[in-house]
Protein backbone atom coordinates (compact mmCIF):
# COMPACT_ATOMS: atom_id res chain seq x y z
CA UNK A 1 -10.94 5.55 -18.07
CA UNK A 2 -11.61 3.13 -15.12
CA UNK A 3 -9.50 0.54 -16.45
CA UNK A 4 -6.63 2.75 -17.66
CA UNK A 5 -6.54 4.08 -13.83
CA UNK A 6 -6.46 0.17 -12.51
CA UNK A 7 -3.62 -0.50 -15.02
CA UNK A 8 -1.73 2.35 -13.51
CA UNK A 9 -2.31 1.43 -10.08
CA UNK A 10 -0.94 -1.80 -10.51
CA UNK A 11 1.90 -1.16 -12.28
CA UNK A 12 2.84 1.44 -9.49
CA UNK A 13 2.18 -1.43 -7.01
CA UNK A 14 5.19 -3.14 -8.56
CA UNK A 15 7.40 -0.97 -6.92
CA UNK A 16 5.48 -0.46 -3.70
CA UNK A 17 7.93 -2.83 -1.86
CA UNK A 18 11.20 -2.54 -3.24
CA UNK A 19 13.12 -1.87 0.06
CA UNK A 20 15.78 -4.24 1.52
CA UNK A 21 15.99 -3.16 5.15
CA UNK A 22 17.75 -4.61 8.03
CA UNK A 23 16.74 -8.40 7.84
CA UNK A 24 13.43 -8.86 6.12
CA UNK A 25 12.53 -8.59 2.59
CA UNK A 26 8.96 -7.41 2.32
CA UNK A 27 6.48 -9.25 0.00
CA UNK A 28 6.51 -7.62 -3.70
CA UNK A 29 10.12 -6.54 -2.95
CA UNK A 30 11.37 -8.30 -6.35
CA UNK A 31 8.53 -7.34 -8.59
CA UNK A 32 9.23 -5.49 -11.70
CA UNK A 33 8.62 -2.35 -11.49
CA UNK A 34 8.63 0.63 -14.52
CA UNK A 35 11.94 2.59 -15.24
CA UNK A 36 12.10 6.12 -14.32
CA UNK A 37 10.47 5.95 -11.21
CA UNK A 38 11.50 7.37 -7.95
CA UNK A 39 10.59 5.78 -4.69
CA UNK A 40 10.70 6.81 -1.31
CA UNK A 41 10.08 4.40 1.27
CA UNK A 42 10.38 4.33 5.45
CA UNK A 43 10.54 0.66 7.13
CA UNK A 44 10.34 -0.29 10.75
CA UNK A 45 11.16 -3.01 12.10
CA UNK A 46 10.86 -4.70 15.99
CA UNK A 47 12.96 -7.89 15.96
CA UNK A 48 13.49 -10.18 18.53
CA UNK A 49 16.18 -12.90 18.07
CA UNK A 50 19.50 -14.43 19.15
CA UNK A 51 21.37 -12.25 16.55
CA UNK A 52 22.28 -8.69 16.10
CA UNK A 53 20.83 -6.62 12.92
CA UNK A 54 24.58 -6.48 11.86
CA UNK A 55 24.57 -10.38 11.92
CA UNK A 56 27.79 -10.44 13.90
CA UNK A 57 26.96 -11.66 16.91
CA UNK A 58 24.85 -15.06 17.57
CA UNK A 59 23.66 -15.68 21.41
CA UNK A 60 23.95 -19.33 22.37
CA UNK A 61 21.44 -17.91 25.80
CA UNK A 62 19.59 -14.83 25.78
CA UNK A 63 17.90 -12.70 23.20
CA UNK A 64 18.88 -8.97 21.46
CA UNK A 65 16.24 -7.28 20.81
CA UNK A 66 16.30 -4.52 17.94
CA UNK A 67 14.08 -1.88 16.71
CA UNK A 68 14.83 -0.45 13.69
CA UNK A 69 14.28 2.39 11.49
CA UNK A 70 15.31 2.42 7.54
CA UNK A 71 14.19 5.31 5.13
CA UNK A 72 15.38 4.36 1.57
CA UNK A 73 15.56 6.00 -1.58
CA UNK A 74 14.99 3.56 -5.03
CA UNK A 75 15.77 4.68 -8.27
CA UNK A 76 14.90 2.71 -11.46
CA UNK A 77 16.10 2.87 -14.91
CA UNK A 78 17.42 0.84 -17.78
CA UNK A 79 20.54 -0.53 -18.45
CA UNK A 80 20.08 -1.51 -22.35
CA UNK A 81 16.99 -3.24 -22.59
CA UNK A 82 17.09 -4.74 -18.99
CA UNK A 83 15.59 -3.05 -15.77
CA UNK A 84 17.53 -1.71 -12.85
CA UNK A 85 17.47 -0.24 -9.76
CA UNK A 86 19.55 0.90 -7.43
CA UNK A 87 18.77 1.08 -3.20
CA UNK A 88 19.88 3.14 -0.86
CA UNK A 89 19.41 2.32 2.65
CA UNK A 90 20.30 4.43 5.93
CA UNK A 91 19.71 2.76 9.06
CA UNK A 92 19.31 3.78 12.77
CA UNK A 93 17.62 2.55 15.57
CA UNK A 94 17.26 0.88 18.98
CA UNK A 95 19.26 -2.27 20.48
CA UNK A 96 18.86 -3.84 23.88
CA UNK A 97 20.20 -7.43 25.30
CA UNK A 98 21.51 -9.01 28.12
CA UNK A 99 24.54 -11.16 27.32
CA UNK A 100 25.82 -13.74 29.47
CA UNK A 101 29.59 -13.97 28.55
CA UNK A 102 30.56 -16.73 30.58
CA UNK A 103 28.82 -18.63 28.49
CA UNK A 104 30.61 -18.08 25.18
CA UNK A 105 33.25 -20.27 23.97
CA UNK A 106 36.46 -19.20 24.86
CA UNK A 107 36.13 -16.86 27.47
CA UNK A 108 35.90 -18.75 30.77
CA UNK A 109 39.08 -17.00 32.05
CA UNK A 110 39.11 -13.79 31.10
CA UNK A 111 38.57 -11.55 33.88
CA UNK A 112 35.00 -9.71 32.94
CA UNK A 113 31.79 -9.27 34.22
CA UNK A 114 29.55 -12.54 33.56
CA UNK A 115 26.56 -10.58 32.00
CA UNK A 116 26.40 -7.54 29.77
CA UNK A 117 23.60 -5.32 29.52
CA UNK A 118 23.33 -3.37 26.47
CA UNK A 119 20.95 -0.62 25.52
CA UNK A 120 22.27 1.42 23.01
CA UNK A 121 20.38 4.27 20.43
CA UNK A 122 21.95 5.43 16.94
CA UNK A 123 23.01 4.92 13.54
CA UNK A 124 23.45 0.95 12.57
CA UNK A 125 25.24 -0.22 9.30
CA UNK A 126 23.36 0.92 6.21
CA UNK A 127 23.14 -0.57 2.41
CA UNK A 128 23.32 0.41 -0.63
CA UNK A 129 21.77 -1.98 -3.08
CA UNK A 130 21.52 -2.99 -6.64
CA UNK A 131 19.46 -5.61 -9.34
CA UNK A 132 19.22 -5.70 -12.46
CA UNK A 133 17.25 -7.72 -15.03
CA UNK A 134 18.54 -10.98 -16.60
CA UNK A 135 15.97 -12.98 -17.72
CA UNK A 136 12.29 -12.01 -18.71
CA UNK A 137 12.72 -8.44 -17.36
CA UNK A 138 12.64 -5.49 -20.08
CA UNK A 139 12.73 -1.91 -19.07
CA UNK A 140 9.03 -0.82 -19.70
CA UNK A 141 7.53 2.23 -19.36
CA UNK A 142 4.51 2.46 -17.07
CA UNK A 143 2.01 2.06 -19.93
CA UNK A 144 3.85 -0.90 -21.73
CA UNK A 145 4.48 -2.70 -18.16
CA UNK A 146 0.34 -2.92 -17.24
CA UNK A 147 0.48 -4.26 -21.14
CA UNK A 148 3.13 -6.88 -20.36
CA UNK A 149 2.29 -10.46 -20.80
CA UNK A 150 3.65 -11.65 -17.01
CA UNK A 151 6.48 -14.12 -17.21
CA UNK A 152 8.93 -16.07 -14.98
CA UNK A 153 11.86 -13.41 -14.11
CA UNK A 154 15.04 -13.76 -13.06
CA UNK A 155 17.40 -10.89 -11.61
CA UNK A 156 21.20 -9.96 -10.59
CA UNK A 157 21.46 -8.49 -7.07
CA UNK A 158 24.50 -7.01 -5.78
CA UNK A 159 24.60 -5.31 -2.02
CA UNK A 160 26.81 -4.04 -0.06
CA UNK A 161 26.60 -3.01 3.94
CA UNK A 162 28.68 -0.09 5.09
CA UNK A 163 30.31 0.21 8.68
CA UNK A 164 28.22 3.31 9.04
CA UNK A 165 26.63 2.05 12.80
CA UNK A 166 28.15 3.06 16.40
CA UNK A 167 30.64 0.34 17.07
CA UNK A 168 32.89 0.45 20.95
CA UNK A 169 35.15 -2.53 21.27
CA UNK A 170 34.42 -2.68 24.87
CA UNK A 171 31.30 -4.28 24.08
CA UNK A 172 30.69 -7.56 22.54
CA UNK A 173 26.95 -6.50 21.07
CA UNK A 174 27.09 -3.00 19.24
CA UNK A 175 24.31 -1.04 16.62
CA UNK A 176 27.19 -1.70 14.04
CA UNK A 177 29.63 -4.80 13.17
CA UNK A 178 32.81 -2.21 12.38
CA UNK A 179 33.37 -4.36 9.42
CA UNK A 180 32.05 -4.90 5.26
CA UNK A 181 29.63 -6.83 3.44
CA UNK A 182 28.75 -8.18 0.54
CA UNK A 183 25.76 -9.90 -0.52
CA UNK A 184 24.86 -11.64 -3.99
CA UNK A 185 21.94 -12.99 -4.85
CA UNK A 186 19.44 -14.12 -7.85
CA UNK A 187 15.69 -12.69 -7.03
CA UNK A 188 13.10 -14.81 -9.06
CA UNK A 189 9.18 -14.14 -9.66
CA UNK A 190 7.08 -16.37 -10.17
CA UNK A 191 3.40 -15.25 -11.75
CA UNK A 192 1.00 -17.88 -10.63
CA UNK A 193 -1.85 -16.22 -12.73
CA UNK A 194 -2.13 -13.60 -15.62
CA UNK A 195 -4.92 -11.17 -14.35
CA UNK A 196 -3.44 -8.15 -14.66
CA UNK A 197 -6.06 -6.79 -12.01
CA UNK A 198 -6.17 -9.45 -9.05
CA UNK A 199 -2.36 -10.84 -9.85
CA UNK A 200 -0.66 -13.51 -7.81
CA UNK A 201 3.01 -14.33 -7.41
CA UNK A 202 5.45 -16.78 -5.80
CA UNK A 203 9.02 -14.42 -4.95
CA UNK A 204 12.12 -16.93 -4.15
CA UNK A 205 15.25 -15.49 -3.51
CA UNK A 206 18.58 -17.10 -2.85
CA UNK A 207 21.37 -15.11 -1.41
CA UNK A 208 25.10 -15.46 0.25
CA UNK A 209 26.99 -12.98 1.64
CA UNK A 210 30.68 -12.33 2.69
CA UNK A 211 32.58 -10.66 5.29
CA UNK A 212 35.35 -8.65 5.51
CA UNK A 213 36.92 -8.76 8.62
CA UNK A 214 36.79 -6.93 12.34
CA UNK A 215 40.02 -5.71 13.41
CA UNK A 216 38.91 -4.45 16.65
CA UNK A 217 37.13 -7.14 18.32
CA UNK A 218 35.53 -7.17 21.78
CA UNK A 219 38.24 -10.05 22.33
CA UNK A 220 41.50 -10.17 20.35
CA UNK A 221 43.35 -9.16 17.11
CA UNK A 222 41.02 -10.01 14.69
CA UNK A 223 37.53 -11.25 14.48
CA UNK A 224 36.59 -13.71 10.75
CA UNK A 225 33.58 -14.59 9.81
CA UNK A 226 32.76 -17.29 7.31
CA UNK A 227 29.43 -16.68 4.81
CA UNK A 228 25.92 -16.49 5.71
CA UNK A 229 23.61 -18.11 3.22
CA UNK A 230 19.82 -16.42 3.08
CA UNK A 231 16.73 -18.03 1.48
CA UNK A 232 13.51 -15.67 1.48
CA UNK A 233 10.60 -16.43 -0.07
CA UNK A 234 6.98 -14.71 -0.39
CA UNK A 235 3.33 -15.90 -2.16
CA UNK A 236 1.19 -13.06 -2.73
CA UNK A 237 -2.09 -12.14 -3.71
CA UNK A 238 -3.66 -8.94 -5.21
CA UNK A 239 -7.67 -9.23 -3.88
CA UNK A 240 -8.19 -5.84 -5.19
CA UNK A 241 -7.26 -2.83 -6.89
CA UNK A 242 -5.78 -1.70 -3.61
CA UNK A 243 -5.34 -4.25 -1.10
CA UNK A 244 -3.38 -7.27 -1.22
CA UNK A 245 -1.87 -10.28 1.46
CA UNK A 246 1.11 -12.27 1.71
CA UNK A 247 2.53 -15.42 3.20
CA UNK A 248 6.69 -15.51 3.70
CA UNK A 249 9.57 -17.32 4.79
CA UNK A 250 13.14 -16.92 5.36
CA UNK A 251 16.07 -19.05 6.64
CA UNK A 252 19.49 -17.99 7.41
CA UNK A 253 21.88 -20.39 8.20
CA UNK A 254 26.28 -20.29 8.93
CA UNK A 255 28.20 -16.43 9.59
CA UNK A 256 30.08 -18.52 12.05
CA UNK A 257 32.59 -16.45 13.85
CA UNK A 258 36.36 -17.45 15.36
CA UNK A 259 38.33 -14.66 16.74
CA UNK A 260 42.07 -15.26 16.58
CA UNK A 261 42.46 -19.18 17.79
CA UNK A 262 39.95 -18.88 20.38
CA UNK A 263 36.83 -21.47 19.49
CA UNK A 264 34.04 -21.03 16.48
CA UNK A 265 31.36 -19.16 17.85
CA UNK A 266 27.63 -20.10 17.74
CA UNK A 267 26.46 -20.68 14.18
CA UNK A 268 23.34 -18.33 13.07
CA UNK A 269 20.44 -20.98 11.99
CA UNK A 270 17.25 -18.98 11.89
CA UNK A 271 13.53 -19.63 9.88
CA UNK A 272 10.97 -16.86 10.26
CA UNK A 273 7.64 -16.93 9.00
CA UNK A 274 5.19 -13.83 8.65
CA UNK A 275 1.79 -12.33 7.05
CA UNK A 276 1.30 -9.35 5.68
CA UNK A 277 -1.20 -6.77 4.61
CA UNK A 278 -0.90 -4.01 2.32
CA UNK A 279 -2.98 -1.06 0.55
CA UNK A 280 -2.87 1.55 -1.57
CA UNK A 281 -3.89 5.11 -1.38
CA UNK A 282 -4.30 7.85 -3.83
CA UNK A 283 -2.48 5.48 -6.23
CA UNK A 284 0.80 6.21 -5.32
CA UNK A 285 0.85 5.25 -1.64
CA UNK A 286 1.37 1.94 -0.28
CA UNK A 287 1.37 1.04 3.22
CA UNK A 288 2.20 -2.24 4.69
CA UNK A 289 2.29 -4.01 7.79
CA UNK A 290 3.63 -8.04 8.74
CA UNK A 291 3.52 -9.97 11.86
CA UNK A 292 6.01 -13.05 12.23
CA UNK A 293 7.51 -15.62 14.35
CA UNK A 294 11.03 -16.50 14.64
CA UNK A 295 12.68 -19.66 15.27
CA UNK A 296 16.08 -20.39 16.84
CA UNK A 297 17.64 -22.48 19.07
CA UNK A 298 14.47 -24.04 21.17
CA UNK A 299 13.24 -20.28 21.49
CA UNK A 300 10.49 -18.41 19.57
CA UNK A 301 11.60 -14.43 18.92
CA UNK A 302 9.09 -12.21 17.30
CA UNK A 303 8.95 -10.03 14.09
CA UNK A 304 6.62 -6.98 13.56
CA UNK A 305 7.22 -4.88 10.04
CA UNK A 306 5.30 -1.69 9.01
CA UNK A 307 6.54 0.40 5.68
CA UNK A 308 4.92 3.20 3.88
CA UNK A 309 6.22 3.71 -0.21
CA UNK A 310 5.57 7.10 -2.21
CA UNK A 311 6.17 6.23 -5.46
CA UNK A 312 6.34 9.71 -8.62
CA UNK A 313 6.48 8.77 -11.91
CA UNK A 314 8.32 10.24 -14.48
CA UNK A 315 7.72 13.53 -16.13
CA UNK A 316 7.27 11.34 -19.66
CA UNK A 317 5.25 8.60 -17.49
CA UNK A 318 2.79 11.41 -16.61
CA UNK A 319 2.41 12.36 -20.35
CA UNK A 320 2.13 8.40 -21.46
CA UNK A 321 -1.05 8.33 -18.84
CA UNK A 322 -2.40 11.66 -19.94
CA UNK A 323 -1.89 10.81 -23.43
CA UNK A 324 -3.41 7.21 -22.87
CA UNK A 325 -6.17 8.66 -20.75
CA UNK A 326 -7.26 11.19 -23.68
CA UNK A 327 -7.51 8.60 -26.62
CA UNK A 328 -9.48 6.46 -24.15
CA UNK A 329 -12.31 9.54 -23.76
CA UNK A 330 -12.19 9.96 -27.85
């Protein structure tokens, strides 16, 4: 009975994480989880950096601070024999900065004030997400997946970011970027051991996304931006049933902006690294909680993450584990 109860913690913990909010990827975000599950997850973020959450503005001086608060929902299921899942991903929150405008290329002569001070509260630009399994990733029931031999998986990610966040085009920072996004990307997991117990895994995931373009600028007509590449990765470690740590990375680099034929603006190049802690209560609850640094220009910003994850299995899940459970006892 013991082991039957680890099994199904640790297959839960596979979808403890699967949240893209705002601009981290938590560790265990890309692990495969069982179909039929729901998920309901809350992420906050405190992020301090030279770019806003929307990723349409880049500081060349100065900082933008943004706190950030993204409830999801995450739904998985099978398509054929592949897992999916699908994301969605309101966000609202905080953003403060001081912006000195003088100092951005292009707009020595227009008659402004040299520094804007922004403190704005409200909705931001949410996501709605999507993966799906392309290589060594079967939909598996909750009993079958804390069976499942662990092997090197590759995935399909599609996302999209809606113009949902409060945009004015008197300012040049705002809580949303009044334009589109798309983001594709190829999520990969690593297992760097087969103990289904005390598991440990290497995430990697390369990603690009594409703009659509602002037609109400701060400055201007129109405002392009060209693509932002993302790498994230995360190395984690299950040191028991319940609690588990993780060392990650990411690096953003390009989303230059030009509006009209004014110059390029600055070009986002970013690497944060963080650690994080999670555990696991009552089997289906997962908290989590990262501290990072991040690098730009010759400045150090700051990242602090915490998450919480209720996880209910299915209705035929729930008889699997029952069913398992009893022919266990006889």
């Amino acid at each position: 009975m013991l082991k039957l109860r680890l099994a199904y913690i640790g297959a839960l913990l596979l979808l403890s994480s699967t949240n893209l909010a705002a601009q981290a990827e938590p560790p265990k975000a890309w692990l495969m989880p069982p179909k039929d599950l729901w998920a309901f997850s809350y992420q906050y973020l405190d992020l301090e950096s030279n770019v806003t959450p929307s990723n349409d503005v880049v500081l060349a001086n100065g900082t933008i601070n943004a706190f950030v608060n993204a409830p999801s929902i995450v739904r998985t299921f099978s398509v054929g024999d592949r897992i999916a899942q699908v994301f969605i991903v309101p966000t609202f929150g905080n953003l403060t900065a001081s912006v000195e405008i003088e100092d951005i290329p292009g707009f020595g002569e227009i008659d402004i004030d040299p520094v804007e001070f922004v403190d704005k509260t409200g909705m931001m630009d949410s996501q709605v997400n999507f993966r799906m399994g392309l290589h060594n990733a079967p939909a598996l029931n909750i009993i079958e997946l804390a069976q499942w031999e662990r092997k090197f998986q590759i995935y399909g990610f599609f996302g999209v970011t809606l113009p949902t966040g409060e945009y004015d085009s008197g300012r040049r920072v705002n809580l949303g970027a009044n334009r589109w996004a798309f983001r594709i990307g190829a999520p990969m997991v690593l297992p760097l051991n087969q103990n289904k117990k005390r598991p440990a895994d290497l995430e990697f995931h390369p990603q690009f996304v594409f703009y659509t373009n602002n037609n109400d600028p701060f400055v201007g007509d129109t405002k392009k931006q060209k693509p932002l590449l993302r790498l994230n990765a995360a190395a984690t470690k299950q040191f028991t049933s319940r609690f588990y740590a993780s060392l990650g990375a990411g690096f953003q680099y390009g989303a230059v902006t030009r509006i009209d034929d004014l110059p390029e603006g600055e070009r986002l190049e970013q690497l944060g690294a963080g650690i994080t802690g999670g555990y696991t209560f009552a089997s289906i609850i997962t908290v989590q909680a990262t501290l990072g640094q991040i690098f730009f220009n010759d400045r150090n910003g700051f990242m602090a993450r915490f998450q919480a994850t209720v996880v209910l299995p299915s209705k035929s899940d729930r008889a699997l584990i029952k069913q398992a459970a009893g022919a266990q006892v006889n």
